[in-house]
N, C-alpha and C. Protein backbone atom coordinates (compact mmCIF):
# COMPACT_ATOMS: atom_id res chain seq x y z
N UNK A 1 0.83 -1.18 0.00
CA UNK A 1 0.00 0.00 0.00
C UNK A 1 0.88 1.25 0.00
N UNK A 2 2.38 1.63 1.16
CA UNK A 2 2.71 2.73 1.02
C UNK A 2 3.53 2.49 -0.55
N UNK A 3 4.26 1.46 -0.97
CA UNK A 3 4.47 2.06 -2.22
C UNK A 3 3.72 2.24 -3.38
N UNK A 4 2.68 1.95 -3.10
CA UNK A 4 1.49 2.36 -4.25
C UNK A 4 1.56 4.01 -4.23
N UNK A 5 1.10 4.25 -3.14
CA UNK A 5 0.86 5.65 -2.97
C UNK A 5 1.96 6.30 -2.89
N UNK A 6 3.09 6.07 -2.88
CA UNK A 6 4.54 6.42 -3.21
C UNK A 6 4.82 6.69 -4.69
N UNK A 7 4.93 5.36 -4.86
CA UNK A 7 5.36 5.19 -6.46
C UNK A 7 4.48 5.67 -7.77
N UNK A 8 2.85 5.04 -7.41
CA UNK A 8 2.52 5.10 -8.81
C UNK A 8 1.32 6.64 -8.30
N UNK A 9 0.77 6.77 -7.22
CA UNK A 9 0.05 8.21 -7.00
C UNK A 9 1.38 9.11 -6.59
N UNK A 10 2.64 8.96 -6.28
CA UNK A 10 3.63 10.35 -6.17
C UNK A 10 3.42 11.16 -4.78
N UNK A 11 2.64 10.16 -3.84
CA UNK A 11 2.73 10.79 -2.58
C UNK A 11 3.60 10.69 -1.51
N UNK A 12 4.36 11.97 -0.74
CA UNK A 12 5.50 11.25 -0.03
C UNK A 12 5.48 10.42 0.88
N UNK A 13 4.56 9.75 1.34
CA UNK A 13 4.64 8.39 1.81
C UNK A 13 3.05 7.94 1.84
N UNK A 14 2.94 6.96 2.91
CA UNK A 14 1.48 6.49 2.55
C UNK A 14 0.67 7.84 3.03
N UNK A 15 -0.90 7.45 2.62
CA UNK A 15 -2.08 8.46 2.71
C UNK A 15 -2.37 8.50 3.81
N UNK A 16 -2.21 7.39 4.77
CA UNK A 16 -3.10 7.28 6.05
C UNK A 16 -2.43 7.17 7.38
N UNK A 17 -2.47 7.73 7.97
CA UNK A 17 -2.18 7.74 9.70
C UNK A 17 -2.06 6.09 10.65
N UNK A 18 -3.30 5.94 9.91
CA UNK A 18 -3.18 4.07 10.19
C UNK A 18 -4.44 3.57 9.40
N UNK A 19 -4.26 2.47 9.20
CA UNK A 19 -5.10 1.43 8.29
C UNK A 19 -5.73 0.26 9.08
N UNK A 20 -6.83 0.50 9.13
CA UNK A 20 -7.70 -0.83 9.94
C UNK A 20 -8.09 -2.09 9.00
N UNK A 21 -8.18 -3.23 9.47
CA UNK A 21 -8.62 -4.34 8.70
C UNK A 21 -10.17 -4.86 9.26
N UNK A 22 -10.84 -5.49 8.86
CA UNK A 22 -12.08 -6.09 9.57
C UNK A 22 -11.59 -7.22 10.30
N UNK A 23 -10.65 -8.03 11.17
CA UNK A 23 -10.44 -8.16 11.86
C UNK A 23 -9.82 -7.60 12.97
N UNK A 24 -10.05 -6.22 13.19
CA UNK A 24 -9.36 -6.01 13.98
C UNK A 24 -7.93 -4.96 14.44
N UNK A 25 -7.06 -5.69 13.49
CA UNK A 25 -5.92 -5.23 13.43
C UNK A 25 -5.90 -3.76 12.68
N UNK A 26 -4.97 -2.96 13.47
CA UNK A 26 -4.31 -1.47 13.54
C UNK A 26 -2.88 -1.54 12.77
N UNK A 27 -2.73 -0.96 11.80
CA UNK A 27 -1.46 -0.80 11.08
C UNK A 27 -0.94 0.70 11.39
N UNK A 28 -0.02 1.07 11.79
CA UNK A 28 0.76 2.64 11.48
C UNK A 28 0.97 2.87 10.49
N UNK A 29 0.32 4.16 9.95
CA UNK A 29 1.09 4.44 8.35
C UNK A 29 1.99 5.58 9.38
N UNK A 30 1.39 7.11 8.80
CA UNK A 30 2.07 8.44 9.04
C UNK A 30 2.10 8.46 11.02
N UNK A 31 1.42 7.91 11.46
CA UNK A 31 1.57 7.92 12.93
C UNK A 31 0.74 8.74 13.60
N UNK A 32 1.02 9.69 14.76
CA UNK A 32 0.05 10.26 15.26
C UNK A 32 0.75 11.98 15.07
N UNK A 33 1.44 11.98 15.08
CA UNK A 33 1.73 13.36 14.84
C UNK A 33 2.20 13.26 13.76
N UNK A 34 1.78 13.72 12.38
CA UNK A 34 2.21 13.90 11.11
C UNK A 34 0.45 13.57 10.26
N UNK A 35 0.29 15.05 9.31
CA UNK A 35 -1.04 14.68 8.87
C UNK A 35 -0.85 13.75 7.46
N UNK A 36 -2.36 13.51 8.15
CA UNK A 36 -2.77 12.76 6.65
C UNK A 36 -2.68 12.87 5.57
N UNK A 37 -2.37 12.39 4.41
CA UNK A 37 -2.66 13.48 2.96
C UNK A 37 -3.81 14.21 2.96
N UNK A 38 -4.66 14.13 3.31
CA UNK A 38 -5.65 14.45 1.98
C UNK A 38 -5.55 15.84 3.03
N UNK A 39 -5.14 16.53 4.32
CA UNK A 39 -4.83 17.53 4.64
C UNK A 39 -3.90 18.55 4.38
N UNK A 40 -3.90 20.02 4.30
CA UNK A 40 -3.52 20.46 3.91
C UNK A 40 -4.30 21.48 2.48
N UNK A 41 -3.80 22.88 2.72
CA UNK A 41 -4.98 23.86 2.29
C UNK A 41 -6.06 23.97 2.65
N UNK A 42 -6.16 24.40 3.53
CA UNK A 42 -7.41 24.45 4.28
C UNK A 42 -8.55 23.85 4.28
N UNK A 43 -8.08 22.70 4.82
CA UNK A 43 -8.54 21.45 5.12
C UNK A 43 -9.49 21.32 6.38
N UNK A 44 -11.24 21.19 6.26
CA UNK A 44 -12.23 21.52 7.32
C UNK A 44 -11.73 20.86 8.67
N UNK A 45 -11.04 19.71 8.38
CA UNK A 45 -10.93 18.70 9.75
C UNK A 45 -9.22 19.34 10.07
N UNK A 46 -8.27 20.09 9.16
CA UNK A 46 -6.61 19.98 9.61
C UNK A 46 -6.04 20.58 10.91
N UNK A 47 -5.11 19.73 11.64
CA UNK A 47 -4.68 19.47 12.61
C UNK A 47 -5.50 19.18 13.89
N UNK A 48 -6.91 18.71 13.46
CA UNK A 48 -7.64 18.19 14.42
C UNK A 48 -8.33 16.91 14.20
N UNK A 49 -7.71 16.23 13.04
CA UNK A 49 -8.18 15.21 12.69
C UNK A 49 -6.97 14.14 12.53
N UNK A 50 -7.13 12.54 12.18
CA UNK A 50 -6.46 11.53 11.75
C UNK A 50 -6.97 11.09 10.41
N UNK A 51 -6.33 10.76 9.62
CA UNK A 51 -6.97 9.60 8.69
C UNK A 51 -6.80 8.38 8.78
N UNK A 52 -7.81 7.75 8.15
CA UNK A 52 -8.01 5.94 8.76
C UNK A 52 -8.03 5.19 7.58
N UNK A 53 -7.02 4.48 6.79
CA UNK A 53 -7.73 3.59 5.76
C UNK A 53 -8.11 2.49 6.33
N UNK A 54 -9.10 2.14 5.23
CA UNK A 54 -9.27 0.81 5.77
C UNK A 54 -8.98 -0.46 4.58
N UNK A 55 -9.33 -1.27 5.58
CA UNK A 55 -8.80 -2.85 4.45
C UNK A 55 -9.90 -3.87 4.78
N UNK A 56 -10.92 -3.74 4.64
CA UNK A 56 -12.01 -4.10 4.44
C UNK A 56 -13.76 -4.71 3.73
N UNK A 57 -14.28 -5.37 3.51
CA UNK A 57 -15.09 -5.21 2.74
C UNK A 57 -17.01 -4.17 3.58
N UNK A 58 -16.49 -4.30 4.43
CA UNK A 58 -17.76 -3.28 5.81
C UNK A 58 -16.75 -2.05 5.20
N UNK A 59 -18.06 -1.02 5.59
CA UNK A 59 -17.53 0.81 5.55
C UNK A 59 -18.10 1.51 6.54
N UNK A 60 -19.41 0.96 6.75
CA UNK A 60 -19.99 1.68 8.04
C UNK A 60 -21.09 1.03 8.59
N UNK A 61 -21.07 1.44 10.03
CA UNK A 61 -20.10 1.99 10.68
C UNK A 61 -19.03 1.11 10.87
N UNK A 62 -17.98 1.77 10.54
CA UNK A 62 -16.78 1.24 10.86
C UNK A 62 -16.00 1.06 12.00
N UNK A 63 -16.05 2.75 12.46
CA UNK A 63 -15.82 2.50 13.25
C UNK A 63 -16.27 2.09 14.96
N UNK A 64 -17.38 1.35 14.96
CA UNK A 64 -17.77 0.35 16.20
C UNK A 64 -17.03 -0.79 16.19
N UNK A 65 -16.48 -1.02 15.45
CA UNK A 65 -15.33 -2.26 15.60
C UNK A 65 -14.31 -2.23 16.55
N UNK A 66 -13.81 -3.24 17.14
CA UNK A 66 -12.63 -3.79 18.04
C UNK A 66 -11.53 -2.55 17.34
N UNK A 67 -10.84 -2.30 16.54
CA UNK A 67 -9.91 -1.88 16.30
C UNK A 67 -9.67 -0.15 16.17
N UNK A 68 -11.29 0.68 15.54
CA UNK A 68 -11.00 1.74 15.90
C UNK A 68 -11.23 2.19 17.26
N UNK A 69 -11.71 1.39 18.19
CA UNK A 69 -12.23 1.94 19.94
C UNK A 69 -10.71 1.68 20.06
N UNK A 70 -9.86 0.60 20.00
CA UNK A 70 -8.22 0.22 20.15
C UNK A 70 -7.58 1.43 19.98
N UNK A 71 -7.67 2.28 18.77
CA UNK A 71 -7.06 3.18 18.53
C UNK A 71 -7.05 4.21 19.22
N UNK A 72 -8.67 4.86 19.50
CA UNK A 72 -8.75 6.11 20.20
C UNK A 72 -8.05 5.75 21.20
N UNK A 73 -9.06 4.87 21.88
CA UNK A 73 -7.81 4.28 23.39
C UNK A 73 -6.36 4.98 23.21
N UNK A 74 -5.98 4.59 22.66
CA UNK A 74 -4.39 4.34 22.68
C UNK A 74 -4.59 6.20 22.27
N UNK A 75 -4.77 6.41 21.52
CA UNK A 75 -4.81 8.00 21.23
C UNK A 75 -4.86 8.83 22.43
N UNK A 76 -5.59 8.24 22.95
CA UNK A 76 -6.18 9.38 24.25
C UNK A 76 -5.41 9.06 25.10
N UNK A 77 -4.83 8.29 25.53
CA UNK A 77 -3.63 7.50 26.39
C UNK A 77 -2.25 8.27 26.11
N UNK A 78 -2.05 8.47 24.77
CA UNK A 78 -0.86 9.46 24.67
C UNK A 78 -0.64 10.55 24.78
N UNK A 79 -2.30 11.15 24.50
CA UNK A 79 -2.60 12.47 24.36
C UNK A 79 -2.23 13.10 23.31
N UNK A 80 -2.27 12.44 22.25
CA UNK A 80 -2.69 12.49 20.95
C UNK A 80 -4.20 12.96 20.47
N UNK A 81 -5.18 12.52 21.07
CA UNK A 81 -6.90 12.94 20.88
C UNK A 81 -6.87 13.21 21.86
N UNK A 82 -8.13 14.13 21.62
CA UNK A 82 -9.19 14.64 22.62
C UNK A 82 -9.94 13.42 23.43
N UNK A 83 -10.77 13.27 24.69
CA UNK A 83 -11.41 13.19 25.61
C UNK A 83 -12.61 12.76 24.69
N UNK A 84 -13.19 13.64 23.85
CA UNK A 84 -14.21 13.83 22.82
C UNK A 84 -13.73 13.59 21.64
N UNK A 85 -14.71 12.72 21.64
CA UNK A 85 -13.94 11.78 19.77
C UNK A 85 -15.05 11.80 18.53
N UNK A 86 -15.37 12.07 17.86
CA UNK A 86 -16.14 11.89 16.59
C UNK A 86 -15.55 11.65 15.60
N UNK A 87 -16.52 10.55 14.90
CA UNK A 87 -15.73 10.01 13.64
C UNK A 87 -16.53 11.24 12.46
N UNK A 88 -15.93 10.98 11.14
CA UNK A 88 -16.66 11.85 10.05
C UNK A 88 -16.19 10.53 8.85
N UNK A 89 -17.20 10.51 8.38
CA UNK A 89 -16.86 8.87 7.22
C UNK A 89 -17.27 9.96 5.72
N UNK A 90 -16.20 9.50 5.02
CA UNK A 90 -16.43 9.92 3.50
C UNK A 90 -15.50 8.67 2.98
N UNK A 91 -15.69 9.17 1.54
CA UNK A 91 -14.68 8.58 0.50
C UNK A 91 -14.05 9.41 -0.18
N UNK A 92 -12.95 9.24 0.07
CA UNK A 92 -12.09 9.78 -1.06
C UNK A 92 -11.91 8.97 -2.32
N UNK A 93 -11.63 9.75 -3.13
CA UNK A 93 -12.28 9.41 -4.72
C UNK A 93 -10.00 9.44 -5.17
N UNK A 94 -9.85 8.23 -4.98
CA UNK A 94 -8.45 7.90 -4.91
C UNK A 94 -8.40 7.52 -6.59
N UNK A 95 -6.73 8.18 -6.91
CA UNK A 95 -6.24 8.09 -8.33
C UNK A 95 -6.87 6.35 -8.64
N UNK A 96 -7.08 6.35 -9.78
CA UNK A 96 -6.93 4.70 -10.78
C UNK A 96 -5.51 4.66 -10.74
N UNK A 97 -5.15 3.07 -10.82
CA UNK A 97 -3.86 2.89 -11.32
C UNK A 97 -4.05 1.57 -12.52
């Protein structure tokens, strides 16, 4: 995935902060301090948001699953997030390759 979005979309590293699977599992892309792509230029959610890919065939809600409650957890534990968490679900309309 990050060299997709490296190599053939030209982004400097992967798109996403972390990548969830439907089992569960939490991947690190960009981490917790460093934004997402699709932030940047005045961006409604920037520097108060994460991005989440996912690896999945479910989209919503997504996040009621084992793995994004895992995350905030851990978010709010570092003090990385807020106390107060809301998700916002779209699609990004990602290059063809």
């Amino acid at each position: 995935m990050q060299a997709k979005h490296m190599d053939v979309w030209g982004f400097e590293d992967i798109a996403f902060n972390f990548v969830l699977t439907d089992d569960g599992q939490v991947f690190e892309g960009r981490g917790w301090c460093v934004q997402g792509r699709h932030k940047g230029g005045g961006h409604l959610f920037e520097n108060v948001s994460i991005t989440v890919g996912l690896l999945t065939d479910w989209w919503y809600p997504w996040y009621e699953g084992d793995g994004p409650k895992k995350l905030v957890a851990l978010g709010q534990r570092l003090g990385a997030l807020r106390r107060e968490v809301t998700f916002q679900t779209f699609r990004i309309p990602w290059p063809e390759t």
